[in-house]
PDB file of N, CA and C in Angstrom:
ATOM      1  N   UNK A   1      12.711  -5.895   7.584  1.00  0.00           N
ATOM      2  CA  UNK A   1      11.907  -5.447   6.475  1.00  0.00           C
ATOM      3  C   UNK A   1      10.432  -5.774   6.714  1.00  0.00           C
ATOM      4  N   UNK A   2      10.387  -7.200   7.518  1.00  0.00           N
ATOM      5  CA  UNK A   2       8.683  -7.375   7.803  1.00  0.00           C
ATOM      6  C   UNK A   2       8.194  -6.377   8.686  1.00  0.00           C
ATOM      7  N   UNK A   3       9.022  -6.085   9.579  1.00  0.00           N
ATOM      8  CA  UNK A   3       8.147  -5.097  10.255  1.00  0.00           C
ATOM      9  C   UNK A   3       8.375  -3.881  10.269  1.00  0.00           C
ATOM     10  N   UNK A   4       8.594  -3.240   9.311  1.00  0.00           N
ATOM     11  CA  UNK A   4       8.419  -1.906   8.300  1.00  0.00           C
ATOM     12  C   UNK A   4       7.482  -2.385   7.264  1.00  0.00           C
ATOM     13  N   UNK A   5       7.174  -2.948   6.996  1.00  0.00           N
ATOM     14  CA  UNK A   5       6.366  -2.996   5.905  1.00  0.00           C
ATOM     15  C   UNK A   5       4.898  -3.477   6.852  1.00  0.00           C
ATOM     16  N   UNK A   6       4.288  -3.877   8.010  1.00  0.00           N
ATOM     17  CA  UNK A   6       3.711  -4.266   8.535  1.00  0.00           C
ATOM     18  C   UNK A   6       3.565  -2.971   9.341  1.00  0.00           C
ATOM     19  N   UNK A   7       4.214  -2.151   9.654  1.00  0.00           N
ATOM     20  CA  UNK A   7       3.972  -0.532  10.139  1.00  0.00           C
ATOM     21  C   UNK A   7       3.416   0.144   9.032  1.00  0.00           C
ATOM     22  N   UNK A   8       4.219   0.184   7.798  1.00  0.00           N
ATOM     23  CA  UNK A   8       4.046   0.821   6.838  1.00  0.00           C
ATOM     24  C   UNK A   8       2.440   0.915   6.771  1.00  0.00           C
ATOM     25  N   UNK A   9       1.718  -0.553   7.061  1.00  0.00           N
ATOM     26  CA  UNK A   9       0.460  -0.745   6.485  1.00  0.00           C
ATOM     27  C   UNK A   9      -0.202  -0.199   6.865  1.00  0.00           C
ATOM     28  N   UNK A  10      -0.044  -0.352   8.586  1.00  0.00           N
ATOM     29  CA  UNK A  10      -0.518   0.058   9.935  1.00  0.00           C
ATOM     30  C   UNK A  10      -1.324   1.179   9.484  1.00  0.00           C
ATOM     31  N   UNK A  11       0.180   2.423   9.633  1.00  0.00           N
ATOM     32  CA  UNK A  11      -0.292   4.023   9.402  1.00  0.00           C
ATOM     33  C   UNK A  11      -0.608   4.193   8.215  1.00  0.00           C
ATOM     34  N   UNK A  12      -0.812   3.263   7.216  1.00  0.00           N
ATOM     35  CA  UNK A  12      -1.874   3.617   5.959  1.00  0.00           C
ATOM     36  C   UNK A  12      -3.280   3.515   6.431  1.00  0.00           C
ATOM     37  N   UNK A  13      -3.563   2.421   7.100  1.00  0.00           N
ATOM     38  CA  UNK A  13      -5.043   2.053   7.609  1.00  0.00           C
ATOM     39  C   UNK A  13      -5.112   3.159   8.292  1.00  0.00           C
ATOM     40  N   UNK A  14      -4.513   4.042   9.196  1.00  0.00           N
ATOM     41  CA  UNK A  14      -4.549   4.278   9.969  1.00  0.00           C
ATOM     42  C   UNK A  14      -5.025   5.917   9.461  1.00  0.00           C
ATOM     43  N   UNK A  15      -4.111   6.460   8.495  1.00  0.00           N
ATOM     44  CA  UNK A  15      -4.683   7.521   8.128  1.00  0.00           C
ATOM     45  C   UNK A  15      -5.650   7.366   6.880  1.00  0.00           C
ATOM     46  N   UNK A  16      -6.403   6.637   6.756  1.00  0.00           N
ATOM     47  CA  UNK A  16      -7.437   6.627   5.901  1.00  0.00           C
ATOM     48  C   UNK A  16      -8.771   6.674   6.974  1.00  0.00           C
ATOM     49  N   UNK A  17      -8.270   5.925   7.967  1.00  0.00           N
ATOM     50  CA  UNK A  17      -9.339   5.993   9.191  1.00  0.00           C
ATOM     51  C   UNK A  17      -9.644   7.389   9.746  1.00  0.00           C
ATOM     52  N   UNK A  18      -8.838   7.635   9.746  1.00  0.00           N
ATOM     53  CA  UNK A  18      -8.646   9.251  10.402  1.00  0.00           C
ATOM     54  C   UNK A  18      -9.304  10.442   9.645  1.00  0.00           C
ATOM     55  N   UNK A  19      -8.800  10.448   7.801  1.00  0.00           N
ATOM     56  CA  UNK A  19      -9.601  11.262   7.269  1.00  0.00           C
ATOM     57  C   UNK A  19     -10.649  11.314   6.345  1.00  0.00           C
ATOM     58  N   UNK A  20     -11.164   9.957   6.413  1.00  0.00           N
ATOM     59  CA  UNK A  20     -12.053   9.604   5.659  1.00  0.00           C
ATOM     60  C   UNK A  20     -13.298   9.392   6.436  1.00  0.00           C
ATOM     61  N   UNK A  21     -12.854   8.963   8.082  1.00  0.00           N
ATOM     62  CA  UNK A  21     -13.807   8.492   8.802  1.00  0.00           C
ATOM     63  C   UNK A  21     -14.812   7.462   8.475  1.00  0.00           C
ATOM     64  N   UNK A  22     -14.618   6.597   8.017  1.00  0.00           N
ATOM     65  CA  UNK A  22     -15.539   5.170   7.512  1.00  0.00           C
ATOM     66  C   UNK A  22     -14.797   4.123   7.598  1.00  0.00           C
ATOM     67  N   UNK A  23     -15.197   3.113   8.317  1.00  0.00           N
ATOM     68  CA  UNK A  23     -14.777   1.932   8.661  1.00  0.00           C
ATOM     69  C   UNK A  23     -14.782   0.872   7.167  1.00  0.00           C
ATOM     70  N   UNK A  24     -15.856   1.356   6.312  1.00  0.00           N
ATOM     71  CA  UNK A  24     -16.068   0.452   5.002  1.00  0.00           C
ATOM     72  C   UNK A  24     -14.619   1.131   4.527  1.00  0.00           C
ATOM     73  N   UNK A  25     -14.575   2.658   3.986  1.00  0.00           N
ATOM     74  CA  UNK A  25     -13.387   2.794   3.312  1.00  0.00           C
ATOM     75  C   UNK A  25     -12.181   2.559   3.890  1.00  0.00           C
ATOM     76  N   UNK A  26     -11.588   1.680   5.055  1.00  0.00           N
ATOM     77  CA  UNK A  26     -10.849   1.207   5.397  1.00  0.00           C
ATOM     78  C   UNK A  26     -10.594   0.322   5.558  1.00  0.00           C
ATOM     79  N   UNK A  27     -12.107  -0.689   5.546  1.00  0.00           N
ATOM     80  CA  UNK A  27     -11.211  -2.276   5.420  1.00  0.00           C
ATOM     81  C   UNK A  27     -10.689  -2.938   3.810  1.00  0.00           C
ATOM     82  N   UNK A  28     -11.917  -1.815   3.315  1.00  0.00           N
ATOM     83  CA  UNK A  28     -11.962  -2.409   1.654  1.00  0.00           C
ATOM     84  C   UNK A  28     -10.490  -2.416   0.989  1.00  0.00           C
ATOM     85  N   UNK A  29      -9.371  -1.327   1.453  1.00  0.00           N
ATOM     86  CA  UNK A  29      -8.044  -1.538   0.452  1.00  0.00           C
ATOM     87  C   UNK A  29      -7.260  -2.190   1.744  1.00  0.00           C
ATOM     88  N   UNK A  30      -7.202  -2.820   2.871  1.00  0.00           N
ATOM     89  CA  UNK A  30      -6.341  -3.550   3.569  1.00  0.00           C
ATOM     90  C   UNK A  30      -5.506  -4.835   2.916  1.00  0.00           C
ATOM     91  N   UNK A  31      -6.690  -5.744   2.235  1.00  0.00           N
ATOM     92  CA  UNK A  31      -6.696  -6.759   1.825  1.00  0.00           C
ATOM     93  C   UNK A  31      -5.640  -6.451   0.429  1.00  0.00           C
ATOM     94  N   UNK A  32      -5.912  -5.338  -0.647  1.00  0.00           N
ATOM     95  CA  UNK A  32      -5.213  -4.926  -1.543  1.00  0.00           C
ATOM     96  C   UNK A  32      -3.546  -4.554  -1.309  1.00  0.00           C
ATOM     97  N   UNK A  33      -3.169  -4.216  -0.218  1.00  0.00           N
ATOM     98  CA  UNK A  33      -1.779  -4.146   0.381  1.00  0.00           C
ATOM     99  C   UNK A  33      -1.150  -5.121   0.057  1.00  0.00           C
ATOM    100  N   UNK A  34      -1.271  -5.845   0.462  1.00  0.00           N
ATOM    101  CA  UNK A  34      -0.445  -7.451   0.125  1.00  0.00           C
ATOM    102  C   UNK A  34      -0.445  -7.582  -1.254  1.00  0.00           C
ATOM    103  N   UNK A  35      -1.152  -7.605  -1.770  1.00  0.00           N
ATOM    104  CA  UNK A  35      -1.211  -7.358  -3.438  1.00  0.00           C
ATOM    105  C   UNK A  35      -0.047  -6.768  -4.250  1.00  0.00           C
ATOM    106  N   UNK A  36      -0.451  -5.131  -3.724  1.00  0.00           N
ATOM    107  CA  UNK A  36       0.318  -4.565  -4.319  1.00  0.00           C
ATOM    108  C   UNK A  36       1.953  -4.388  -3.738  1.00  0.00           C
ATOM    109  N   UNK A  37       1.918  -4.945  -2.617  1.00  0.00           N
ATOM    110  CA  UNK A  37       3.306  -4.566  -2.465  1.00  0.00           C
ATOM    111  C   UNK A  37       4.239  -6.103  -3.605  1.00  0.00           C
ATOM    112  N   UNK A  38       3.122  -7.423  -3.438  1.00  0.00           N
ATOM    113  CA  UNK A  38       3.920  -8.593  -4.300  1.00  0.00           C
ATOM    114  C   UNK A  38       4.177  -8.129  -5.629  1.00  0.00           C
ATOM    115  N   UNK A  39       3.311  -7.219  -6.014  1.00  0.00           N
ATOM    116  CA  UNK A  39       3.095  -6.939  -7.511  1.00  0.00           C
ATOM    117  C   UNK A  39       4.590  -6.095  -7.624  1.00  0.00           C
ATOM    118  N   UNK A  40       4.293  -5.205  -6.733  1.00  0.00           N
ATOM    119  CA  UNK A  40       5.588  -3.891  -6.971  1.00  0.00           C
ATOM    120  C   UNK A  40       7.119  -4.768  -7.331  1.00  0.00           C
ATOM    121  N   UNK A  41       6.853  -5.687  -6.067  1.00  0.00           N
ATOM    122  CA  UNK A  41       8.279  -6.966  -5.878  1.00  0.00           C
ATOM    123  C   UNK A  41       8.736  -7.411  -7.161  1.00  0.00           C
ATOM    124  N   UNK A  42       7.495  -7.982  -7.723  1.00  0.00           N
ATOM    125  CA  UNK A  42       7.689  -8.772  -9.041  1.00  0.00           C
ATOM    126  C   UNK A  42       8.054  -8.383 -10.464  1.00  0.00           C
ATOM    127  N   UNK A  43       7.391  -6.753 -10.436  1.00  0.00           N
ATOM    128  CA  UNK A  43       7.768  -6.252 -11.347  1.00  0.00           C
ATOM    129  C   UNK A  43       8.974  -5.235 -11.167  1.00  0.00           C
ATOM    130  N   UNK A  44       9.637  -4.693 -10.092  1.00  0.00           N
ATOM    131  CA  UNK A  44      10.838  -4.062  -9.949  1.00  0.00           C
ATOM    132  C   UNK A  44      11.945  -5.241  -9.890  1.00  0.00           C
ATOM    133  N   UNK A  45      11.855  -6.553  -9.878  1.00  0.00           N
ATOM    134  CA  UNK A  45      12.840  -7.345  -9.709  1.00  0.00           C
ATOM    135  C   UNK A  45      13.437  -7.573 -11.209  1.00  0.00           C
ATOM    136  N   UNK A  46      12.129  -8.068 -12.033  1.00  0.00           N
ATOM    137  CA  UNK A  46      12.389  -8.384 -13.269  1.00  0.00           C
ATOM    138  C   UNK A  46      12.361  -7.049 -14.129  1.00  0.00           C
ATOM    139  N   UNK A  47      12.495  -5.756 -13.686  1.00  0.00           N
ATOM    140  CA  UNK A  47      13.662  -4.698 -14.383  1.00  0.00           C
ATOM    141  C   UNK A  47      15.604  -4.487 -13.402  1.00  0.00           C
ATOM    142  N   UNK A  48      15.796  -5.560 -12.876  1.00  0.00           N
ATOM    143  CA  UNK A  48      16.755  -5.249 -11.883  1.00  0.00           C
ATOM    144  C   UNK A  48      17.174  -4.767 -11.450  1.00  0.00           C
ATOM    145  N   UNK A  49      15.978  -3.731 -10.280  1.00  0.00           N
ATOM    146  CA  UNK A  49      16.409  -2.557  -9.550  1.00  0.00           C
ATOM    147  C   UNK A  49      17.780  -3.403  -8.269  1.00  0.00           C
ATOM    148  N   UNK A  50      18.075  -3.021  -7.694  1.00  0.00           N
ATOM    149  CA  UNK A  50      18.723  -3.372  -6.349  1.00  0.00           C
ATOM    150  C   UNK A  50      17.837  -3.527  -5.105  1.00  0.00           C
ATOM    151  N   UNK A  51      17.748  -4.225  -4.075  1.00  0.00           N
ATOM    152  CA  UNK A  51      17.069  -4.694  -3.319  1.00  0.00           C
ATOM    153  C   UNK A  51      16.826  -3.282  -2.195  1.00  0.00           C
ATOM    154  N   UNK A  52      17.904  -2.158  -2.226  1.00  0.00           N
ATOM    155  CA  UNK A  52      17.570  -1.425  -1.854  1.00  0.00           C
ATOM    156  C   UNK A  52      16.440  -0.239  -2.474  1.00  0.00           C
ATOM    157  N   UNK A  53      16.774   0.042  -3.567  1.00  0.00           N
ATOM    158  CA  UNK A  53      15.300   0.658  -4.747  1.00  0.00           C
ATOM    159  C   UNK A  53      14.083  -0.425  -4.498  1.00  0.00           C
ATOM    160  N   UNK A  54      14.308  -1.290  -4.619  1.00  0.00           N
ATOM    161  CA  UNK A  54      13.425  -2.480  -4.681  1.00  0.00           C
ATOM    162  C   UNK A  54      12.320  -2.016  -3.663  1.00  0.00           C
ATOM    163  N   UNK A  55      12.714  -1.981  -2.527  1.00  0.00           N
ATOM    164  CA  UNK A  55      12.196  -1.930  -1.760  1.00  0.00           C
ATOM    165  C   UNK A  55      11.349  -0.487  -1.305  1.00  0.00           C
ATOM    166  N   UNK A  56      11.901   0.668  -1.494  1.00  0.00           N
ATOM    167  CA  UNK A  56      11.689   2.046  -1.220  1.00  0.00           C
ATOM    168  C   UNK A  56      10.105   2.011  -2.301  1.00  0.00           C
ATOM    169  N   UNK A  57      10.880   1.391  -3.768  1.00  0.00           N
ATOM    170  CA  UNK A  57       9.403   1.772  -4.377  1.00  0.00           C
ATOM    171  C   UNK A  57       8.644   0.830  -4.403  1.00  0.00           C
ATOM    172  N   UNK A  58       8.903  -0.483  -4.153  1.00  0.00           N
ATOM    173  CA  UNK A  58       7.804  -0.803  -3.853  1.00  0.00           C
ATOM    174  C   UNK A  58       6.693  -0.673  -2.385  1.00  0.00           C
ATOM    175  N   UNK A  59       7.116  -0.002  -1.479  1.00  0.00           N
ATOM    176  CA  UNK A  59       6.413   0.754  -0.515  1.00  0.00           C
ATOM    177  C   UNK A  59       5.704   1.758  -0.903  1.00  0.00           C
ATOM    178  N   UNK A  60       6.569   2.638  -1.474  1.00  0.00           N
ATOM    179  CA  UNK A  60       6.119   3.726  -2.312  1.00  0.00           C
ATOM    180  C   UNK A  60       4.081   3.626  -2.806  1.00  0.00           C
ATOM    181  N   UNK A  61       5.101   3.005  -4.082  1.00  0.00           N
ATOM    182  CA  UNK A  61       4.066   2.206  -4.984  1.00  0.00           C
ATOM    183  C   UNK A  61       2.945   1.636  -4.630  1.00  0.00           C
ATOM    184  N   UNK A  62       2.932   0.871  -3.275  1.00  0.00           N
ATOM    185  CA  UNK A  62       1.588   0.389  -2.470  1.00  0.00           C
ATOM    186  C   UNK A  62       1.060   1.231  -1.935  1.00  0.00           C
ATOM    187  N   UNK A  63       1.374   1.663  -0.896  1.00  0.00           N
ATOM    188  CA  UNK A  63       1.250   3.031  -0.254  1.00  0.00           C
ATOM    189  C   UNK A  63       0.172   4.055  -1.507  1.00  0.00           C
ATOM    190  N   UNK A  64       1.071   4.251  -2.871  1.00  0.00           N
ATOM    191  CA  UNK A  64       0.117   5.296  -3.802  1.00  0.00           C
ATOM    192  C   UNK A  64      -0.850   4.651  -3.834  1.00  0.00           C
ATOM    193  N   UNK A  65      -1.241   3.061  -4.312  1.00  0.00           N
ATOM    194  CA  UNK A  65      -2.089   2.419  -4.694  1.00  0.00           C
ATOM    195  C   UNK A  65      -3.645   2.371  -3.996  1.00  0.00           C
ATOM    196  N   UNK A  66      -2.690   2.352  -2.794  1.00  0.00           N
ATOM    197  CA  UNK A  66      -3.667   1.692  -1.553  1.00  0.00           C
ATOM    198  C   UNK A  66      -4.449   3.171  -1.408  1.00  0.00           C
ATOM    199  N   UNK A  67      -3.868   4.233  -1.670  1.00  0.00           N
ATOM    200  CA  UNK A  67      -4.630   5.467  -1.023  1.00  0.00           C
ATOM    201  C   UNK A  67      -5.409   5.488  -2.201  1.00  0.00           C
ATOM    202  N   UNK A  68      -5.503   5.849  -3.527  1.00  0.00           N
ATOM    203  CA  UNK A  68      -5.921   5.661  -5.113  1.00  0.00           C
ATOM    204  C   UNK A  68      -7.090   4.865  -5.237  1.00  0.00           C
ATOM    205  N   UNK A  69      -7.215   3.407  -4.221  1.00  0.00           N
ATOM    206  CA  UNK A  69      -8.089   3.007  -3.827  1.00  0.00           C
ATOM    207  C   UNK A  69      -9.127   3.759  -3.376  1.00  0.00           C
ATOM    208  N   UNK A  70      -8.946   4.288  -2.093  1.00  0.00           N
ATOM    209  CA  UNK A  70      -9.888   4.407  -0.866  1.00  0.00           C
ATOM    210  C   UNK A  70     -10.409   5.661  -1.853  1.00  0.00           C
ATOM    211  N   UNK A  71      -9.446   6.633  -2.698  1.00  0.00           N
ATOM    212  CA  UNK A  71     -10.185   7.887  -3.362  1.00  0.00           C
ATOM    213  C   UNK A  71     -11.516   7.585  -4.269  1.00  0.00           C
ATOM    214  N   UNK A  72     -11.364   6.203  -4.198  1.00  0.00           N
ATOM    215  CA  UNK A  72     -11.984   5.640  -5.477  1.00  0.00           C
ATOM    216  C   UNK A  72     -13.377   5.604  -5.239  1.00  0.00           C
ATOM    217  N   UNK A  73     -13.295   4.078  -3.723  1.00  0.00           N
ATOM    218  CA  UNK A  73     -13.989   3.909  -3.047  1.00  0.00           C
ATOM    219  C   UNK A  73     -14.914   4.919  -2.375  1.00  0.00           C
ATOM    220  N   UNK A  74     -14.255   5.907  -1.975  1.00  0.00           N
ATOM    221  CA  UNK A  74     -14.911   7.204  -1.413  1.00  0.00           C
ATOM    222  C   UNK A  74     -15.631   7.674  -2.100  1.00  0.00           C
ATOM    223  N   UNK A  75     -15.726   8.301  -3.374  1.00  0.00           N
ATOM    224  CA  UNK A  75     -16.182   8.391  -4.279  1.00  0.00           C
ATOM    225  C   UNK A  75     -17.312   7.823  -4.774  1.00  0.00           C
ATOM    226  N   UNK A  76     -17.383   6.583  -4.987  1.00  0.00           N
ATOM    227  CA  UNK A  76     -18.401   5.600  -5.562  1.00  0.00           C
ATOM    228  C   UNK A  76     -19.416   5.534  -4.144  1.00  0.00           C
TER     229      UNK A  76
END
């Protein structure tokens, strides 16, 4: 699971790099990953998804976040 979720991150950085082209809008939501994937954890546990849901959305869920970011960032 660590290293799917440590890929997962990878090719997020990875395509924000790619179509955003800015090194600022890519380091700025890296740090937010970790965040949101604990957050997703914490709050899908205490509705008692199964560790398999658990997991799908909280990837999901970071993944939306993290891009929602950079739209943000881009933007501003």
């Amino acid at each position: 699971m660590y290293k799917t979720l440590v890929e997962a991150g990878i090719l997020v950085l990875l395509v924000i790099m790619v179509f955003l082209q800015d090194w600022r809008a890519t380091l700025i939501p890296a740090p937010t990953m970790p965040v949101t994937i604990v957050n997703a954890f914490a709050a899908m546990a205490a509705l008692g998804f199964s560790i398999n849901l658990l997991t799908l959305f909280a990837v999901m869920l970071s993944i939306g976040i993290v891009v929602d970011d950079v739209t943000v960032v881009a933007e501003a």
